[in-house]
C-alpha atoms as a PDB file:
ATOM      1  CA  UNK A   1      35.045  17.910  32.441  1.00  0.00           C
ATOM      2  CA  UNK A   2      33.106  15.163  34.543  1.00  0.00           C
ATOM      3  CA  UNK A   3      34.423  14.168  38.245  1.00  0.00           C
ATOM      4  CA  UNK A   4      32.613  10.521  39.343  1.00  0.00           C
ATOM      5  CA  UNK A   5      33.046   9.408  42.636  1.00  0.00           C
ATOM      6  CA  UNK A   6      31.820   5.911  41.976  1.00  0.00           C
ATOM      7  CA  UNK A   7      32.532   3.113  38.620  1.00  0.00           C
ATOM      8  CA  UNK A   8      28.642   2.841  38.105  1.00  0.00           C
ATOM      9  CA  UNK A   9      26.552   4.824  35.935  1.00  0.00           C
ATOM     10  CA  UNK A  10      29.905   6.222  33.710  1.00  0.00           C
ATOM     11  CA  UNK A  11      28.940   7.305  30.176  1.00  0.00           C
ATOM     12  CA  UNK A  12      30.123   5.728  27.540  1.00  0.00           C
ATOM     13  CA  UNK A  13      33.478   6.310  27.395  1.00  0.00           C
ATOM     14  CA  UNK A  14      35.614   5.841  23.485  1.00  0.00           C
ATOM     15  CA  UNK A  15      38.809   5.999  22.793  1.00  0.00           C
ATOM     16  CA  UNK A  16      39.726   6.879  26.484  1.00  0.00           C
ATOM     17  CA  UNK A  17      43.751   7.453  27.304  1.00  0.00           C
ATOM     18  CA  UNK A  18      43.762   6.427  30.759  1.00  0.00           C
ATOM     19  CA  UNK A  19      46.685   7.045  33.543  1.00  0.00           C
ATOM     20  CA  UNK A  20      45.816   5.844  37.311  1.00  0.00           C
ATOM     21  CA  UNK A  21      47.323   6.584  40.453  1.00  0.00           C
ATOM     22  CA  UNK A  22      46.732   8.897  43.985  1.00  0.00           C
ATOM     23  CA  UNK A  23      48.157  12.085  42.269  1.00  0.00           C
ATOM     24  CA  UNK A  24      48.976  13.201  45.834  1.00  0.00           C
ATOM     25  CA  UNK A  25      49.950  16.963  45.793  1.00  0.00           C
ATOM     26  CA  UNK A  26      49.767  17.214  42.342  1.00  0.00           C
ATOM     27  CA  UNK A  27      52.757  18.496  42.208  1.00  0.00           C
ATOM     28  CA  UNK A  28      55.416  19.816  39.154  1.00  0.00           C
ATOM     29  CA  UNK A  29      55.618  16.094  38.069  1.00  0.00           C
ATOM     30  CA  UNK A  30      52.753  14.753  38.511  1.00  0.00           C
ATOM     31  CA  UNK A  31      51.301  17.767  36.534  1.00  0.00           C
ATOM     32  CA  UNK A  32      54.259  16.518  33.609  1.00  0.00           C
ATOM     33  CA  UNK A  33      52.516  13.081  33.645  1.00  0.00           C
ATOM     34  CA  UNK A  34      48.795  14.245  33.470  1.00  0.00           C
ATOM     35  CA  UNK A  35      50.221  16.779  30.646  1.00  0.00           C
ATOM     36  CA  UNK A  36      51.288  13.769  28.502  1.00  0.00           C
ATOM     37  CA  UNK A  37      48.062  11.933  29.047  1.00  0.00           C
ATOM     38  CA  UNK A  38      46.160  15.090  27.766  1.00  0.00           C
ATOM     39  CA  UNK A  39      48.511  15.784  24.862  1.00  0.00           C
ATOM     40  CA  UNK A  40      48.403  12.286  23.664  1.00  0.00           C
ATOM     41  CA  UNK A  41      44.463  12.252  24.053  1.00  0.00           C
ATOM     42  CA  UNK A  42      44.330  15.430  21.647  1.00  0.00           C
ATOM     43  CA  UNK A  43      46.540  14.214  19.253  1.00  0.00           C
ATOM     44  CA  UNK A  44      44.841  10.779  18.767  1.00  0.00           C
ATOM     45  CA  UNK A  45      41.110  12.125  18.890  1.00  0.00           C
ATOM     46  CA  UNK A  46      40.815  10.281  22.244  1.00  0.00           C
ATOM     47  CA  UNK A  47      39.307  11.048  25.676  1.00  0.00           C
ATOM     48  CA  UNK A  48      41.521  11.579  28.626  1.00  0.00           C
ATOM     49  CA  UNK A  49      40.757   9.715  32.237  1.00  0.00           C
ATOM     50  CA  UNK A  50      42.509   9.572  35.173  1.00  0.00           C
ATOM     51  CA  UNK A  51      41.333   6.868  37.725  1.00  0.00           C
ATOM     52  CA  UNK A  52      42.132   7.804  41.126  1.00  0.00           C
ATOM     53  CA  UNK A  53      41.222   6.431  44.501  1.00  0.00           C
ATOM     54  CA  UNK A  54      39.688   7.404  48.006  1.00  0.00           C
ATOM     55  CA  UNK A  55      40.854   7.225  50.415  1.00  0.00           C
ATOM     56  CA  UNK A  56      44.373   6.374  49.851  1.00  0.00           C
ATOM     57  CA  UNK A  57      44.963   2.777  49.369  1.00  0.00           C
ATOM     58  CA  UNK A  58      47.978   2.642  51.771  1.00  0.00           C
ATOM     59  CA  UNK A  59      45.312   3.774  54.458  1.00  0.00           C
ATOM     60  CA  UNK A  60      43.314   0.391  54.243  1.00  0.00           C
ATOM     61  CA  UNK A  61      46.681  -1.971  52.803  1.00  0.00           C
ATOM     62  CA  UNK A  62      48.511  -0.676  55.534  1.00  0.00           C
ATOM     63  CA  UNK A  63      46.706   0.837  58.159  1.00  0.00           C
ATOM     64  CA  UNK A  64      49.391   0.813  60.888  1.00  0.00           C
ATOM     65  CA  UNK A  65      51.562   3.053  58.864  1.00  0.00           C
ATOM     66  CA  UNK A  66      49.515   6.382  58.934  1.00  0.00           C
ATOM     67  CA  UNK A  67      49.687   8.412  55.739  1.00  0.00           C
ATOM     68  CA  UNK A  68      50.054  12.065  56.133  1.00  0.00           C
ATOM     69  CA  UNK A  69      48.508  13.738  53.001  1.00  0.00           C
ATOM     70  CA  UNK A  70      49.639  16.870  50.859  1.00  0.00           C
ATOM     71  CA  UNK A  71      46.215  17.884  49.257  1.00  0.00           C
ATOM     72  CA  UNK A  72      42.770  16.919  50.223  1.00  0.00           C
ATOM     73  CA  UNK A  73      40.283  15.253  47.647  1.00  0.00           C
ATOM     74  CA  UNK A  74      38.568  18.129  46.604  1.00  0.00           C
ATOM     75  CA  UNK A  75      41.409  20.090  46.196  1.00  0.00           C
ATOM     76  CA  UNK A  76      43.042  17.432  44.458  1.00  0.00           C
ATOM     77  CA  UNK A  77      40.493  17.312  41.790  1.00  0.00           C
ATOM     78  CA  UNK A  78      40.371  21.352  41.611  1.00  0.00           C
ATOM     79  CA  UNK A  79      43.814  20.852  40.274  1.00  0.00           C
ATOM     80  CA  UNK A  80      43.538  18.332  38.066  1.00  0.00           C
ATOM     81  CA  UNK A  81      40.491  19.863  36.512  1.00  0.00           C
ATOM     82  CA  UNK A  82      42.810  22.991  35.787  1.00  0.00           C
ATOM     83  CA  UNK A  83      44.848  20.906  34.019  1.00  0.00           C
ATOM     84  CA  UNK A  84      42.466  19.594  31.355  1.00  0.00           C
ATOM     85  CA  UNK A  85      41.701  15.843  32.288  1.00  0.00           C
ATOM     86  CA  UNK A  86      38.321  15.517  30.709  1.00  0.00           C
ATOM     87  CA  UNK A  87      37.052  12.744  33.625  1.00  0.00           C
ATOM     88  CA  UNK A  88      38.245  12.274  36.835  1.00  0.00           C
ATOM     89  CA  UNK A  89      36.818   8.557  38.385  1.00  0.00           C
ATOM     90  CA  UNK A  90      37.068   8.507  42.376  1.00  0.00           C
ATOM     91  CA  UNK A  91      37.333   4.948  42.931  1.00  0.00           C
ATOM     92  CA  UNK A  92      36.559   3.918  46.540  1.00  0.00           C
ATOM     93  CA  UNK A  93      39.130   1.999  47.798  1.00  0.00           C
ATOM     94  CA  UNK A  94      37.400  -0.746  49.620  1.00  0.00           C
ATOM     95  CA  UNK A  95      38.949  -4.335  50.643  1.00  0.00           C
ATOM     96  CA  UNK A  96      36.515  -5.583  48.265  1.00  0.00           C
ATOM     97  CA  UNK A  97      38.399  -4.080  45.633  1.00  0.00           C
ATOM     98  CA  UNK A  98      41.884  -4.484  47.370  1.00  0.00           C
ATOM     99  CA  UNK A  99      41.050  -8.265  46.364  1.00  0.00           C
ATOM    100  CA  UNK A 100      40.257  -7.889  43.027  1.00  0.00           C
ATOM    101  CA  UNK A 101      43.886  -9.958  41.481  1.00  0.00           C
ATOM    102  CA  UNK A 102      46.016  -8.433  38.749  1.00  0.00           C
ATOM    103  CA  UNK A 103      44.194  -9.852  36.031  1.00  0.00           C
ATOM    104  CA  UNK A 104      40.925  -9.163  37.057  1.00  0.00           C
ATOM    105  CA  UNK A 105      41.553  -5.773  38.003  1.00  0.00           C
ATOM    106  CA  UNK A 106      42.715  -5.753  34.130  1.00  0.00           C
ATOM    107  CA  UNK A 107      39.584  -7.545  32.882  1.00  0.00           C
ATOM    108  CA  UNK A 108      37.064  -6.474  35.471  1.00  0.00           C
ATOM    109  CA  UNK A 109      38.027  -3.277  36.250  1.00  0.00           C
ATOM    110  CA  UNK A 110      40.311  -1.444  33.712  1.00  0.00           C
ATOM    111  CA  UNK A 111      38.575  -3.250  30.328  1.00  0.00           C
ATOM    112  CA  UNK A 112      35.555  -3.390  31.644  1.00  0.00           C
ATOM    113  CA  UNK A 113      35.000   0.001  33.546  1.00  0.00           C
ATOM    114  CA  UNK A 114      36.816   2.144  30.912  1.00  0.00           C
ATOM    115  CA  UNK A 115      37.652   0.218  27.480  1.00  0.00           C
ATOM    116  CA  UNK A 116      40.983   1.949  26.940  1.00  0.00           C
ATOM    117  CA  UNK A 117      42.352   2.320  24.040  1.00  0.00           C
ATOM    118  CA  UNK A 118      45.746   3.750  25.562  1.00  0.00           C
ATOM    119  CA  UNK A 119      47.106   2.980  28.891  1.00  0.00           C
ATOM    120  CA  UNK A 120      49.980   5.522  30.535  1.00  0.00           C
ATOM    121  CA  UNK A 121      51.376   4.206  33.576  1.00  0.00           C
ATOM    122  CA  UNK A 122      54.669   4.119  34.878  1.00  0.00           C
ATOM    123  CA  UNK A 123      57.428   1.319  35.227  1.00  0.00           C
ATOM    124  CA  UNK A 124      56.872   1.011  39.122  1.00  0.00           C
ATOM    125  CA  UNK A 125      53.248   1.359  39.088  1.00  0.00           C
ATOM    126  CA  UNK A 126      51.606  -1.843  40.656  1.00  0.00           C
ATOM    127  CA  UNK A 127      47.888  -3.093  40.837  1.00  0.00           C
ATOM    128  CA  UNK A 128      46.040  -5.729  41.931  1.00  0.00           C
ATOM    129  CA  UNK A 129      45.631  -8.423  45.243  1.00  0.00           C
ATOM    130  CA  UNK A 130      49.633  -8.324  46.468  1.00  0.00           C
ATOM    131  CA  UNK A 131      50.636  -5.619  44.226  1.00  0.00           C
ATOM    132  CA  UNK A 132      51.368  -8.313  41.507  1.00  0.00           C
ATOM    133  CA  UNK A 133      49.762  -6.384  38.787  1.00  0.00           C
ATOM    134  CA  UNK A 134      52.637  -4.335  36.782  1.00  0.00           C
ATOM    135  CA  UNK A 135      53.555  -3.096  33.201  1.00  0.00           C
ATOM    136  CA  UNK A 136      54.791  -6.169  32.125  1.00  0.00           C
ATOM    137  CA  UNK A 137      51.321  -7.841  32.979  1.00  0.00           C
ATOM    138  CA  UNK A 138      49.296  -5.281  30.710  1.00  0.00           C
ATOM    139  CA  UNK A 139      51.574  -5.549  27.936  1.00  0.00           C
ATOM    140  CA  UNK A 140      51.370  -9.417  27.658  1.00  0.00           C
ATOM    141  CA  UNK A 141      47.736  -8.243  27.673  1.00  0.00           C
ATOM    142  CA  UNK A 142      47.218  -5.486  25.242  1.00  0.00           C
ATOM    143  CA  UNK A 143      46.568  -7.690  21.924  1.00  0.00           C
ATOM    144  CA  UNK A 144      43.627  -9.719  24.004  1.00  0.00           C
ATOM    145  CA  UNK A 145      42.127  -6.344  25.166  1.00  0.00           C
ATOM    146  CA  UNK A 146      43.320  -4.502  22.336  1.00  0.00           C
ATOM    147  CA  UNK A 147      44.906  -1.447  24.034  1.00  0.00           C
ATOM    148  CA  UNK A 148      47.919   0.022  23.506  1.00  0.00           C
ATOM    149  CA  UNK A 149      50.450   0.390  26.799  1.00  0.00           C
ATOM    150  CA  UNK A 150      52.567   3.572  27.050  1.00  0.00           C
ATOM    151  CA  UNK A 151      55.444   3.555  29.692  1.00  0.00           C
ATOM    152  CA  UNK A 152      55.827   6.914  31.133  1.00  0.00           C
ATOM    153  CA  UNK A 153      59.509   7.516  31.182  1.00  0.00           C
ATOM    154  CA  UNK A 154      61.315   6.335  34.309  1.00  0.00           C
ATOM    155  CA  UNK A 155      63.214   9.577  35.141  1.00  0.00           C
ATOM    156  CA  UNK A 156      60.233  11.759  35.791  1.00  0.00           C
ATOM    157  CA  UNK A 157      58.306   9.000  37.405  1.00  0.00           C
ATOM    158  CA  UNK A 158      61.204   8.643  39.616  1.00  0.00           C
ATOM    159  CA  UNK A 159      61.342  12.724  39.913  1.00  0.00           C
ATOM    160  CA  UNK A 160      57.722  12.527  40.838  1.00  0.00           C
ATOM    161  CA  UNK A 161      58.267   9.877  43.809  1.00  0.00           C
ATOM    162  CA  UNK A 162      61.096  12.129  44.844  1.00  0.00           C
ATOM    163  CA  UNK A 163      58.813  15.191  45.105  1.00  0.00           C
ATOM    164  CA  UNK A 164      56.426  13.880  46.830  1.00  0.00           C
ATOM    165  CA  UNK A 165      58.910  12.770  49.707  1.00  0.00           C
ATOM    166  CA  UNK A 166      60.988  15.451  49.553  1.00  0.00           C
ATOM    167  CA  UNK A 167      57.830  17.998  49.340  1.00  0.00           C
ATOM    168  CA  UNK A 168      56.589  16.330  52.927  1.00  0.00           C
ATOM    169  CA  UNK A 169      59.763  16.280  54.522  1.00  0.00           C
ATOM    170  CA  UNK A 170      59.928  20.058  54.144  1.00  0.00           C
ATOM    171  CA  UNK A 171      56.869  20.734  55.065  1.00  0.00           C
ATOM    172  CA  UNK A 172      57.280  18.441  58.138  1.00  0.00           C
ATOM    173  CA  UNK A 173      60.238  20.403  58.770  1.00  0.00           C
ATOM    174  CA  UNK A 174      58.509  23.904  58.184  1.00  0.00           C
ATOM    175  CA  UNK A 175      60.788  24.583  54.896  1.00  0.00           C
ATOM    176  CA  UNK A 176      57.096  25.360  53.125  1.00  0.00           C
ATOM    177  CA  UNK A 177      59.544  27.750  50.681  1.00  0.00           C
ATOM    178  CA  UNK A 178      60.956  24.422  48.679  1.00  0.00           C
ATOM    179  CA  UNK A 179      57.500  22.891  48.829  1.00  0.00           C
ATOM    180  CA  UNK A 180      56.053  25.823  47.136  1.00  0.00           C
ATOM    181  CA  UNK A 181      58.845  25.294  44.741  1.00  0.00           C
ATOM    182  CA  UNK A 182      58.520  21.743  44.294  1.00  0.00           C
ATOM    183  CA  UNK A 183      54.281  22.056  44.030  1.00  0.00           C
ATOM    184  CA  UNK A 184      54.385  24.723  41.798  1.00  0.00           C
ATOM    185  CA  UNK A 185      51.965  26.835  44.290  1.00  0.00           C
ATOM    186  CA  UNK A 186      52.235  27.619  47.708  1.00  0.00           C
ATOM    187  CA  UNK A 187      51.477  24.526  50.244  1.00  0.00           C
ATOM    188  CA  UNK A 188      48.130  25.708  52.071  1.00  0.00           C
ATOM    189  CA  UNK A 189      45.318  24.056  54.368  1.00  0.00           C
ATOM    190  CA  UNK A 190      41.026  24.764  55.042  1.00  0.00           C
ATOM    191  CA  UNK A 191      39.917  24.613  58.315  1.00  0.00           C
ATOM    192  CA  UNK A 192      37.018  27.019  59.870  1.00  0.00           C
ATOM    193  CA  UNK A 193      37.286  29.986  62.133  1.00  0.00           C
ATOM    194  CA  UNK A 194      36.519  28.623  65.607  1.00  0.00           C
ATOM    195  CA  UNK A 195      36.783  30.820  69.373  1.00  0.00           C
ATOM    196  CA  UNK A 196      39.892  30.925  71.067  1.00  0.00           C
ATOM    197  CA  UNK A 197      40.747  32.789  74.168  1.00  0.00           C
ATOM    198  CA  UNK A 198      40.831  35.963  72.208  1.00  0.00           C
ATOM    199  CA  UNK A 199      44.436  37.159  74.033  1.00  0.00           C
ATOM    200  CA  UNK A 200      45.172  38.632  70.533  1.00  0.00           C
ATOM    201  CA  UNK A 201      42.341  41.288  71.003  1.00  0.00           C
ATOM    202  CA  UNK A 202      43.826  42.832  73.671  1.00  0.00           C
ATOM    203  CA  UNK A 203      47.723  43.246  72.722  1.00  0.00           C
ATOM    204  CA  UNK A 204      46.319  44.463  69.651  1.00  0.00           C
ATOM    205  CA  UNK A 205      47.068  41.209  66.941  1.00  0.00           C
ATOM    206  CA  UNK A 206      43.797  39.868  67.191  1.00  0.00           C
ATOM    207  CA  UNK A 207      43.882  35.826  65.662  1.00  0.00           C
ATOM    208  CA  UNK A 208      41.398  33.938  63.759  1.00  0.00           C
ATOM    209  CA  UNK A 209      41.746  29.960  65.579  1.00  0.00           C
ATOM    210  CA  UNK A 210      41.892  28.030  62.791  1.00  0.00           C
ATOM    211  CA  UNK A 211      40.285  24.280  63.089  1.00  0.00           C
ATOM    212  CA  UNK A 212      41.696  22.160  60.230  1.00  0.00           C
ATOM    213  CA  UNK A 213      39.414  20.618  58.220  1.00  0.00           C
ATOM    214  CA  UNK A 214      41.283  17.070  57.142  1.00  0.00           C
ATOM    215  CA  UNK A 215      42.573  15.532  59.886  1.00  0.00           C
ATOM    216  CA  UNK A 216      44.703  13.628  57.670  1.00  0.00           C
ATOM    217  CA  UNK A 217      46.885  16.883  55.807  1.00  0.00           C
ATOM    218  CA  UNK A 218      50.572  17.329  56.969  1.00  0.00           C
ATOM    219  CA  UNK A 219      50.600  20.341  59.529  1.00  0.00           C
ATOM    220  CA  UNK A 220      54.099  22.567  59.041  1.00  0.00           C
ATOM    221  CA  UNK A 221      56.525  22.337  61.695  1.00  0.00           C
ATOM    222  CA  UNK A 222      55.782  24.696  64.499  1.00  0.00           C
ATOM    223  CA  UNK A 223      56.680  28.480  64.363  1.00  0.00           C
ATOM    224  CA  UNK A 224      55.937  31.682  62.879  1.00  0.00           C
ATOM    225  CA  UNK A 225      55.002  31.652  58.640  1.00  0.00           C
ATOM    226  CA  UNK A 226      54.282  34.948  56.429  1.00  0.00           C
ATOM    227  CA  UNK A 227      50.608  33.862  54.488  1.00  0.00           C
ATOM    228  CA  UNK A 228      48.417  34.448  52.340  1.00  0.00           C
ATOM    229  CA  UNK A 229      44.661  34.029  53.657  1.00  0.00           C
ATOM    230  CA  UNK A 230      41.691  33.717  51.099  1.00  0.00           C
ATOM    231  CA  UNK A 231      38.183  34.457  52.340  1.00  0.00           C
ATOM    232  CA  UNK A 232      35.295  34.676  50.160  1.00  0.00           C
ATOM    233  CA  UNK A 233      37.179  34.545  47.185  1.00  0.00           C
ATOM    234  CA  UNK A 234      39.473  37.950  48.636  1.00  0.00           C
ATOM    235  CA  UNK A 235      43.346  37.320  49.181  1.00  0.00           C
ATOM    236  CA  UNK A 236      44.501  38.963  52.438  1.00  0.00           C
ATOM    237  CA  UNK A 237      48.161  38.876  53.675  1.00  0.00           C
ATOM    238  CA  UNK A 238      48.715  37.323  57.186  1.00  0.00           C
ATOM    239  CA  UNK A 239      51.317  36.019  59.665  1.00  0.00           C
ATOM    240  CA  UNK A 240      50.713  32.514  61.100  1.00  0.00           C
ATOM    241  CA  UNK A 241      51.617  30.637  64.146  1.00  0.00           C
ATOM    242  CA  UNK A 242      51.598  27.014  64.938  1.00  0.00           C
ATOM    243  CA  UNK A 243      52.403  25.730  68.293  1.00  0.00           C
ATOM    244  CA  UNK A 244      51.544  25.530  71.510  1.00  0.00           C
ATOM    245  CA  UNK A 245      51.519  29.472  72.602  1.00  0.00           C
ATOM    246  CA  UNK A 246      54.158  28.434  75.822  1.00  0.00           C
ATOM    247  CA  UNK A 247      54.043  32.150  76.687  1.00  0.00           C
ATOM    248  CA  UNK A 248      50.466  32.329  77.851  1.00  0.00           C
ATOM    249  CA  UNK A 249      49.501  28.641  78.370  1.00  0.00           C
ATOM    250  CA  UNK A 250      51.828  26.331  77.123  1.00  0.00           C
ATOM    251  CA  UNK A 251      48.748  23.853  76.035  1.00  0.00           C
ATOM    252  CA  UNK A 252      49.377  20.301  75.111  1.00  0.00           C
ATOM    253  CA  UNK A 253      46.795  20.674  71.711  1.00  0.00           C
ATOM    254  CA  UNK A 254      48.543  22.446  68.743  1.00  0.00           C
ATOM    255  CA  UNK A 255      47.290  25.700  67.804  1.00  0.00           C
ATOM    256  CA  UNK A 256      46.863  27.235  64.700  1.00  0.00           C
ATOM    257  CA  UNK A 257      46.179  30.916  64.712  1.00  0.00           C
ATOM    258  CA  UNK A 258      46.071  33.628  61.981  1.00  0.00           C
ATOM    259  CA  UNK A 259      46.603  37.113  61.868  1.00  0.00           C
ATOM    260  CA  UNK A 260      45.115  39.042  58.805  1.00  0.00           C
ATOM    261  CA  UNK A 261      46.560  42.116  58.017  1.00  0.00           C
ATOM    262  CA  UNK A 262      43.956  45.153  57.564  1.00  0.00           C
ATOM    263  CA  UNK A 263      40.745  43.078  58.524  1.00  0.00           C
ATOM    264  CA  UNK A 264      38.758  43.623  60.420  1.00  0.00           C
ATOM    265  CA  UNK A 265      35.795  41.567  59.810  1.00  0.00           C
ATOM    266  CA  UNK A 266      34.108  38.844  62.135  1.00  0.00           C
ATOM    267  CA  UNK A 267      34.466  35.587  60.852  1.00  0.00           C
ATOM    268  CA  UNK A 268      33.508  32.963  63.300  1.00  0.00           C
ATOM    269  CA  UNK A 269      32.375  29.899  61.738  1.00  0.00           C
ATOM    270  CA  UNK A 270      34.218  31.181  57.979  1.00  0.00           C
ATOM    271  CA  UNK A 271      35.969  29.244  56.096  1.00  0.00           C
ATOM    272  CA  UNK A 272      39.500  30.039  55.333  1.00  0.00           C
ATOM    273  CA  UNK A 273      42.282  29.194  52.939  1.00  0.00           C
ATOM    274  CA  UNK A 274      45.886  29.810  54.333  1.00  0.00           C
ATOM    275  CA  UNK A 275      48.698  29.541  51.781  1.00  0.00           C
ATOM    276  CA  UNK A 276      52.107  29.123  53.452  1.00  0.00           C
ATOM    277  CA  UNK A 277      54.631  31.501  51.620  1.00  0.00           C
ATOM    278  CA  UNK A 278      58.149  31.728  54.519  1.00  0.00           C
ATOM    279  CA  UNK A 279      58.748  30.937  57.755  1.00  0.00           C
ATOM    280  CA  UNK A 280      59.662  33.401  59.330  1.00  0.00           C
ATOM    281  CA  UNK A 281      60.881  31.983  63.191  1.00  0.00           C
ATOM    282  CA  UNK A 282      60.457  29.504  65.740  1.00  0.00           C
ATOM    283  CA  UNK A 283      58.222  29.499  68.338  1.00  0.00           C
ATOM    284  CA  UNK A 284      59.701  30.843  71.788  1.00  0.00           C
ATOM    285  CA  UNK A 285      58.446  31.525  74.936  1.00  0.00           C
ATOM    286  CA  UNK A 286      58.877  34.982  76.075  1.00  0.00           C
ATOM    287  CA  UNK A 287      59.221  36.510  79.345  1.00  0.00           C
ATOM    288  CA  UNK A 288      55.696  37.924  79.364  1.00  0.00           C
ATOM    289  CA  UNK A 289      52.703  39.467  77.521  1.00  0.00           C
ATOM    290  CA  UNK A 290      55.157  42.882  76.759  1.00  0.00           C
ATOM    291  CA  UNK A 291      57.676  41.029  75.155  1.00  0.00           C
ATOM    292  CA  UNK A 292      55.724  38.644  73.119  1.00  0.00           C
ATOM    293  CA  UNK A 293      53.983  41.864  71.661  1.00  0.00           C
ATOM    294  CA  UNK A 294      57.334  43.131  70.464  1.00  0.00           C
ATOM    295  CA  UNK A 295      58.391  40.450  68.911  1.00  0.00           C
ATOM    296  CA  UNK A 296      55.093  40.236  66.676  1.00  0.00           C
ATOM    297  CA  UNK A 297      55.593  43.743  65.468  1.00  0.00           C
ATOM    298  CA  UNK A 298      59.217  42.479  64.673  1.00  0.00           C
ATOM    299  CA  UNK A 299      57.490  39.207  63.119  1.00  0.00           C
ATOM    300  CA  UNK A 300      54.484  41.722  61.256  1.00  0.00           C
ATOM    301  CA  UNK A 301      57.275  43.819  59.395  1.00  0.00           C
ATOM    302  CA  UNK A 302      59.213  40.588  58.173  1.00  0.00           C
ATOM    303  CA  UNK A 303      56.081  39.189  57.118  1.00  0.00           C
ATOM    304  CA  UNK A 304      55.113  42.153  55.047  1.00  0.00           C
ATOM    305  CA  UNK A 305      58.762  42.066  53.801  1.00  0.00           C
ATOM    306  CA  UNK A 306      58.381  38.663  52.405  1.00  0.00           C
ATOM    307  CA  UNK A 307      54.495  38.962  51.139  1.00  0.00           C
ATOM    308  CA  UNK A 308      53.702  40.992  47.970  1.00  0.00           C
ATOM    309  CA  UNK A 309      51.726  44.029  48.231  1.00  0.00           C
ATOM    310  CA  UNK A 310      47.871  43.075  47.384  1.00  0.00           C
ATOM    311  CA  UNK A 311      46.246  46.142  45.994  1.00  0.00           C
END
């Protein structure tokens, strides 16, 4: 498996079965679609490529409508990899390229870049200056380029589009149970281990300050989530709070703070990976440091009630 992050320099590619699109999430239908693409690639001696682009054209089409992502580019090629796309092409997404039109996107771009033999896109997928490219345009183009055009049935490209809203509306909401569902995998984010006040310390839940590390990700909903932590390749179980700690400072900035069960290592300037698994409460504002510490016992056992044991 080859990942490019640029259309120069690509080997020669034969027989290539190509799908294109953002793959945001990569989530249980989006991993149906890059199934078919592989199958059909095996059964007809072919190659399979998906084209993808960065960042996300709706960023630079459409820049006053911010775009909140679900998985970051690396991780978004992680899972794709797993799934046994032989290339992945990053194509930066640059207005350059935004005014490539439909045909020559075909021509310049697809034909030239890739020489398909086998196209798999769905019904609603659009390309091109304006959009104006569609499936309609590359089958009235097939015989001249001599690929073949395979429409990826419109129920589970409509289940996919679904997903994907529905999986950011619960996440937005904090319901990161259905988007583990809906992904397959628990929802999770990277950020480092930066210095926070270190309050934790002394009540005796000590909290690694988490600084995300793409800006762009969908944050849950404030409160109080049973995780999963990975650091160094080691899975840890946690509890997690997002919010703005109104108890002690009541900050403006959102905070994102982890507690790792049985750790007691020091991790400043780590890396982490925390996988969402339950929420487990809002965030409230107690009537001091004495209460707050009883409720996070109350919060530790429902956490460890929800988590599976590691061993």
């Amino acid at each position: 498996m080859s990942v490019f992050h640029s259309t120069d320099n690509l080997p020669e590619l034969r027989n290539t079965v190509i799908t294109i699109g953002t793959f945001d999430g990569v989530h249980a239908g989006h991993q149906a679609i890059l199934n078919q693409v592989v199958k059909h690639a095996k059964e007809n001696n072919g190659t399979s490529v998906l084209v993808t682009f960065h960042p996300h054209p709706r960023k630079l089409i459409f820049p006053e409508q911010p775009i909140a992502i679900l998985t970051p580019i690396e991780d978004k090629l992680d899972l794709i990899t797993k799934i046994g796309i032989e290339h992945i092409i990053v194509v930066p997404f640059t207005k350059e390229f935004a005014t490539l039109s439909a045909k020559e996107y075909v021509s310049e771009f697809l034909v030239k870049k890739f020489k398909p033999d086998t196209i798999i896109i769905g019904h609603d997928h659009h390309f091109g200056n304006d959009r104006k490219g569609n499936i309609e345009l590359l089958n009235q183009l097939k015989e001249q380029y001599n690929f073949e055009v395979i429409e990826i049935e419109a129920q589970l490209i409509d289940e996919a589009a679904i997903s994907s809203t529905k999986i950011r509306k619960a996440i937005a909401s904090g319901d990161v149970t259905t988007a583990l569902d809906m992904l397959d995998r628990p929802y999770s984010i990277k950020g480092s281990v930066v210095k926070g006040n270190q309050l934790g310390r002394t009540i005796g839940y000590p909290t690694a300050n988490i600084a995300i590390q793409d800006a762009e990700q969908i944050i849950p909903a404030t409160g109080v989530y049973a995780i999963q932590v990975i650091h160094n390749n080691a899975l840890y179980n946690g509890m997690l709070n997002i919010g703005y700690r109104p108890t002690v400072s009541n900050e403006k900035s959102l905070h994102i703070e982890a507690n790792i069960f049985d750790f007691e290592q020091d991790i400043y300037g780590d890396e982490l990976t925390i996988q969402f698994i339950k929420r487990i409460r809002d965030e409230e504002k107690f009537n001091g440091i004495t209460e707050l510490k009883a409720q996070l016992k109350k919060d530790k056992s429902a956490c460890l009630d929800t988590l599976p044991r590691i061993t």
